[in-house]
Protein backbone atom coordinates (compact mmCIF):
# COMPACT_ATOMS: atom_id res chain seq x y z
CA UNK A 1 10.31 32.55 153.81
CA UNK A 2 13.45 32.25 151.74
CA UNK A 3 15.28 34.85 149.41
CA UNK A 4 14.68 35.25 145.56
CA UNK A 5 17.53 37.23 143.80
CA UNK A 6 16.41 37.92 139.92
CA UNK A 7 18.45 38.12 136.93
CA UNK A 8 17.47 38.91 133.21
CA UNK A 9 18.22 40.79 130.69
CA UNK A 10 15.50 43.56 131.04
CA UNK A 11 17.49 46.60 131.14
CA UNK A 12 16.78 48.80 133.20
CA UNK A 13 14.98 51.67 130.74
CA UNK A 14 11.66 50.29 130.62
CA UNK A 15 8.83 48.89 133.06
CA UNK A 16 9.80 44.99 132.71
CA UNK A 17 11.45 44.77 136.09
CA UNK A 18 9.19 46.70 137.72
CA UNK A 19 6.46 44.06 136.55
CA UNK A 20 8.19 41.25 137.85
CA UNK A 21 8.24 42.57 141.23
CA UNK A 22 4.89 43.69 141.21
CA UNK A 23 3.59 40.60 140.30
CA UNK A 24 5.88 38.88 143.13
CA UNK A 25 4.71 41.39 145.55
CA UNK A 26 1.00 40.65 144.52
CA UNK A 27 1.52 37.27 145.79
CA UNK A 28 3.84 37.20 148.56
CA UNK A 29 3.90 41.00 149.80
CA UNK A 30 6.79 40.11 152.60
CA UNK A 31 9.20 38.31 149.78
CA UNK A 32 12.76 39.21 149.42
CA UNK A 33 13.94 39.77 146.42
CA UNK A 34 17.53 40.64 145.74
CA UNK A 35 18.52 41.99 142.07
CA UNK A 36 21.63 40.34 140.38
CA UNK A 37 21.53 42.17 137.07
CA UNK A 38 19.10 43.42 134.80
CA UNK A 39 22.53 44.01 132.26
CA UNK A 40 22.69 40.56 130.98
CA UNK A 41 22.89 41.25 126.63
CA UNK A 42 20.08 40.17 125.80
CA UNK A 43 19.51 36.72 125.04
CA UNK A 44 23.19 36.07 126.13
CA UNK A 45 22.56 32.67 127.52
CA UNK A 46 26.64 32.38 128.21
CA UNK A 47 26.39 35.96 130.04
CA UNK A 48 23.89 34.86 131.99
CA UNK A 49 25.53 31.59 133.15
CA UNK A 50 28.99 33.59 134.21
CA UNK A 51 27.23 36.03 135.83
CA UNK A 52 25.31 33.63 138.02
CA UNK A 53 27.79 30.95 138.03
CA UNK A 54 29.78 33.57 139.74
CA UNK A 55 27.64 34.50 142.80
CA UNK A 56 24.91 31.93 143.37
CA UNK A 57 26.84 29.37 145.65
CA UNK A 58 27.68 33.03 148.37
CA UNK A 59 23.33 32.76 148.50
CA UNK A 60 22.06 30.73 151.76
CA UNK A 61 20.72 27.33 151.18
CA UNK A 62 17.35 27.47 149.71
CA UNK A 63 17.83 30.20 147.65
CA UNK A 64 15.62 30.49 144.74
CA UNK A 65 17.32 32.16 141.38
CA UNK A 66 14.59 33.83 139.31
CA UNK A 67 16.01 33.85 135.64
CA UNK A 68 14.16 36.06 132.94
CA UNK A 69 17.07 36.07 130.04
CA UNK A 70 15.57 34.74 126.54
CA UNK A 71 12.99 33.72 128.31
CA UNK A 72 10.93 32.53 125.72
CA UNK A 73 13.91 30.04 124.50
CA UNK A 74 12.02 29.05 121.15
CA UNK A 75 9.22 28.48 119.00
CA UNK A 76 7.46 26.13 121.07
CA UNK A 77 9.09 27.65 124.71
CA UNK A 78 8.96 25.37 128.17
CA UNK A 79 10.09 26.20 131.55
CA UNK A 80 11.56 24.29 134.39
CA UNK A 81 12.28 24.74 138.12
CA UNK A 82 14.99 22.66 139.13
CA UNK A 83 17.13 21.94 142.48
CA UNK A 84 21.02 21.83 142.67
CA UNK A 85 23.35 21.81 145.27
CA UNK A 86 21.30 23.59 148.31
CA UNK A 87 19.36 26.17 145.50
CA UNK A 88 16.79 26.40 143.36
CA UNK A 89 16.45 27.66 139.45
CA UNK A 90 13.18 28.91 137.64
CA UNK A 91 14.21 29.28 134.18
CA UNK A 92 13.33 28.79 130.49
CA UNK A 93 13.82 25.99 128.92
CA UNK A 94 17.32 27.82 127.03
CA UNK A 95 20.19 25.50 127.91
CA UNK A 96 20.88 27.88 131.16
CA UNK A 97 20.12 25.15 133.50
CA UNK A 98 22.65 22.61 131.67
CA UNK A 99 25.24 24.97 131.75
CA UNK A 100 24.46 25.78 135.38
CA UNK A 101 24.62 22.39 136.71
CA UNK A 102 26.89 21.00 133.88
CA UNK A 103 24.31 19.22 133.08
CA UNK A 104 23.27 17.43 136.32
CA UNK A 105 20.53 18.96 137.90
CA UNK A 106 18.93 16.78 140.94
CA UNK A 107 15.83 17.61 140.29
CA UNK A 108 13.66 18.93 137.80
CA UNK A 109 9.68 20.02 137.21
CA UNK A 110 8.04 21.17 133.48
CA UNK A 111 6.37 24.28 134.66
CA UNK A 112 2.85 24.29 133.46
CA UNK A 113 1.53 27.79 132.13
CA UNK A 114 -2.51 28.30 132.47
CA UNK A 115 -2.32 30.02 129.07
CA UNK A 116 -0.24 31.75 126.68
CA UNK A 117 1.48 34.77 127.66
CA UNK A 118 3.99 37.22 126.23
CA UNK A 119 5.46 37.69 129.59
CA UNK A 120 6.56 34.05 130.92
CA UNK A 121 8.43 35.57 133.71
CA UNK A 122 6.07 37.30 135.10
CA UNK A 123 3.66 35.22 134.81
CA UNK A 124 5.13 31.67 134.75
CA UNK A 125 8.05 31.43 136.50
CA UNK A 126 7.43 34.22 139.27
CA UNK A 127 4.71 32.67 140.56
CA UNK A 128 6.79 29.26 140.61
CA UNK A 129 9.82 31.40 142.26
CA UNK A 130 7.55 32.59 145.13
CA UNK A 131 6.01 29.28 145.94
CA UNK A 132 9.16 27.55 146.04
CA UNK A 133 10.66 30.44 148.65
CA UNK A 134 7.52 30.04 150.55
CA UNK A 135 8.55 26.43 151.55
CA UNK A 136 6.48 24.73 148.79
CA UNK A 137 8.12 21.33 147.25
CA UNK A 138 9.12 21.47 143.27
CA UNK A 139 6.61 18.89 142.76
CA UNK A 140 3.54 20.92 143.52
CA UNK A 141 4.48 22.71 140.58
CA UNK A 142 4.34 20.55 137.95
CA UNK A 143 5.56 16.63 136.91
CA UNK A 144 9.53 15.74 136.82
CA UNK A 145 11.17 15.36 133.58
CA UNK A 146 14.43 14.51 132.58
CA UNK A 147 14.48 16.06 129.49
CA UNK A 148 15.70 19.89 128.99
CA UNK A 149 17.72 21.81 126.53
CA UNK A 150 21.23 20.34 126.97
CA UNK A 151 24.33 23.19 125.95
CA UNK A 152 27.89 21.80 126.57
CA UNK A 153 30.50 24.37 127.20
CA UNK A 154 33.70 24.46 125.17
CA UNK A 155 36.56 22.33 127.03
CA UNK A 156 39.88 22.93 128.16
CA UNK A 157 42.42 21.54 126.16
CA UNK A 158 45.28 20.07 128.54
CA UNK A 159 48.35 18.90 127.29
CA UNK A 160 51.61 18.12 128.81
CA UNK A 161 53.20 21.43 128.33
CA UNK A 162 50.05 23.44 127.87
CA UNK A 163 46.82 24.61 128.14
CA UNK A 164 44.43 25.66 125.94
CA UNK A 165 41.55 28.06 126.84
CA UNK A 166 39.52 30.85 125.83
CA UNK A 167 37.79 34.22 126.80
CA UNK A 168 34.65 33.49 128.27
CA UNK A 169 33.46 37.09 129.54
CA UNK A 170 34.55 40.92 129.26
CA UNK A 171 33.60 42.91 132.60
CA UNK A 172 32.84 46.18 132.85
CA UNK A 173 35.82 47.12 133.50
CA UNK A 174 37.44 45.62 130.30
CA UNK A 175 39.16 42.58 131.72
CA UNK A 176 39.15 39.15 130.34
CA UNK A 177 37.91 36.19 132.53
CA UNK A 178 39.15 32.87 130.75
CA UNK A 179 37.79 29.24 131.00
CA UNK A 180 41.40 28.36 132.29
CA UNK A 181 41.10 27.57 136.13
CA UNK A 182 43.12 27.84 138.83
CA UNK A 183 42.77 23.17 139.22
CA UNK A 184 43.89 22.91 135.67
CA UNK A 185 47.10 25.39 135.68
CA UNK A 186 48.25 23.25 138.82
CA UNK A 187 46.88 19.76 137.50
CA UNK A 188 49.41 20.51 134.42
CA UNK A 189 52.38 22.45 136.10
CA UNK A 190 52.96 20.21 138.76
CA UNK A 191 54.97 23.46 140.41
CA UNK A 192 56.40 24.47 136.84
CA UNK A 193 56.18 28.56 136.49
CA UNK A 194 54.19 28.88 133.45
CA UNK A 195 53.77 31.83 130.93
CA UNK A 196 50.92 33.32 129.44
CA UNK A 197 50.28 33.65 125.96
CA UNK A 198 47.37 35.37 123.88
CA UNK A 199 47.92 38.29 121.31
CA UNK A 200 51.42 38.83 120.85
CA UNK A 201 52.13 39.16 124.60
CA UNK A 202 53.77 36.81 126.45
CA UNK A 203 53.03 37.25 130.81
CA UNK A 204 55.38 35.58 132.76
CA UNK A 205 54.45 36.58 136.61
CA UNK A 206 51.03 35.98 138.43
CA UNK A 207 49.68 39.55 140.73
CA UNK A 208 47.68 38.94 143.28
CA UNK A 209 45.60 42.02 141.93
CA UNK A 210 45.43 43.94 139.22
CA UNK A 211 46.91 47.16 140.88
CA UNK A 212 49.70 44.78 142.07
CA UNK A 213 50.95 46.04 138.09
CA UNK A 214 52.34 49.75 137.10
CA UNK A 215 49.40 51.39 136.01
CA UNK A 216 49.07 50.87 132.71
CA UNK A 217 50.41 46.99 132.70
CA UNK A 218 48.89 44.13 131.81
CA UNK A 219 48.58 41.79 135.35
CA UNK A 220 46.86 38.38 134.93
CA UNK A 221 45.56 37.02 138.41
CA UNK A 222 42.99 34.42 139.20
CA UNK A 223 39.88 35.80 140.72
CA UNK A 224 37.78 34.60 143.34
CA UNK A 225 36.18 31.69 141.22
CA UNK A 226 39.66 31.09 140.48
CA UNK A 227 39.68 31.72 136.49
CA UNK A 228 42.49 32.88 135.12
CA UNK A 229 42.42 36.72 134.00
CA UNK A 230 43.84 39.24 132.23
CA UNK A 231 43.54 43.09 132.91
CA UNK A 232 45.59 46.60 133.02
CA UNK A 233 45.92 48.39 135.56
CA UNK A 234 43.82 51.65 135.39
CA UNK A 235 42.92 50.44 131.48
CA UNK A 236 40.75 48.50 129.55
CA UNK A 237 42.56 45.49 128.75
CA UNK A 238 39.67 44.09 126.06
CA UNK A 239 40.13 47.44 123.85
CA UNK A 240 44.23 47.84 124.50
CA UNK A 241 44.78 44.20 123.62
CA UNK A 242 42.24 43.37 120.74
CA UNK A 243 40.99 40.74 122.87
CA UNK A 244 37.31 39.50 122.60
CA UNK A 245 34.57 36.68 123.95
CA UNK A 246 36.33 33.40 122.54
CA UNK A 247 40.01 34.86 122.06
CA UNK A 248 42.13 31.83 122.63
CA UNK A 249 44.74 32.16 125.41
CA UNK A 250 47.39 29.59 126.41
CA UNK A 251 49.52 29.14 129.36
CA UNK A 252 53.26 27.25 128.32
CA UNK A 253 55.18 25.12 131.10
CA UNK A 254 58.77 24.68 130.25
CA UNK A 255 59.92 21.09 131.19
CA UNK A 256 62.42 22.00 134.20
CA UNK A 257 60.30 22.61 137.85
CA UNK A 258 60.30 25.86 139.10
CA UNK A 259 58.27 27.81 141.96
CA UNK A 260 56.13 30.63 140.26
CA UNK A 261 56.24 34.25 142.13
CA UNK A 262 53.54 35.91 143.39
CA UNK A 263 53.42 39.03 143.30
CA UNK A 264 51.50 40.97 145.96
């Protein structure tokens, strides 16, 4: 039997969580399940993709990611299960799964609901969770389709001197995780020590972590899905800089190399 984790944007105040796992429980009462966050804003479909985006490839193979944000998706809703790289997704039919799999999925399956329900996680895409994590195939659950809501995220712009890129999250902690990655900074330095721009600071020195700074710095470090971010150290960098979801930041190369220092 394989490992569900669950993420929506439930809260955690009232009984919806609670009758997810019931009704999981009901049908498989050995299954796993593993929460991710209940937190997700609700209908945040980009919150939900960080968040997941984040964690999902540290679950073994076979994993199956139960998603209940906006789950609904429109005025005539759908759901899909779909397969990509080792896991599996049971979701709405709300542009999560394109901006999962950047819009390649290997596989997906219309989920086929007996009859209406106000609760389609629950009721629709639990019962499709558990069957996949029980060893069943993705087409015992309903016919493949090519066709699902298709969301592009905002690009990079790389130049020869620059890059271009934006606040795509605020943790809880107040720091800002940008769409600028670790590939691009080195695809467009070529070894050139680059400085940070957003606001009216200017960062010229990577930290390995954000206490590597004097508390009360800012320190910009790439995490562990190597994004470029920007924090303080013992402060809430979102709220002390003015910074918000979609604030554009740049990194600048100068056009003589140089090694950048990192500080520990």
């Amino acid at each position: 039997m394989g490992l569900i984790t669950f993420l929506s944007d439930f809260g955690y105040r009232d009984h919806y969580v609670a009758a997810v796992k019931a009704r999981m429980l009901q049908l498989a009462p050995a299954q796993a399940v593993l929460d991710i966050s209940h937190a997700i804003e609700p209908f945040n479909i980009a919150h939900a993709v960080h968040v997941l985006q984040a964690v999902f490839r540290d679950f073994p193979l076979g994993t199956v990611h139960l998603i209940g944000v906006n789950d609904l998706g429109s005025a005539q809703p759908a759901w899909h299960a779909a397969s990509y790289e080792g896991h599996y997704f049971v979701v709405a039919d709300n542009g999560i799964l394109s901006l999962l799999t950047e819009g390649r999925p290997e596989e997906v399956v219309r989920l086929q609901a007996a009859q209406p329900t106000p609760s389609p996680t629950r009721d629709i895409l639990t019962p499709a969770a558990v069957h996949l994590a029980q060893g069943g195939q993705l087409t015992d659950l309903g016919l493949e389709t090519a066709t699902f809501r298709s969301l592009v995220n905002r690009q990079l712009r790389l130049q020869d001197h620059r890059i271009t890129g934006h606040v795509v999250h605020i943790d809880h902690y107040g720091n800002l995780i940008t769409d600028i990655t670790r590939t691009a900074v080195d695809a467009v330095g070529h070894g050139r020590a680059g400085t940070i721009h957003f606001a009216r600071e200017t960062v010229r020195e990577l930290h390995l972590h954000y206490q590597a700074a004097p508390p009360g710095d800012v320190a910009c470090i790439f995490n562990s899905q190597d994004q470029l971010c920007i924090g303080i150290n013992q402060g809430n960098a979102a709220e002390l800089l003015g910074l918000h979801f979609d604030s554009q930041i740049e990194v600048h190369f100068p056009t003589e190399v140089s090694v950048p220092e990192l500080k520990a």
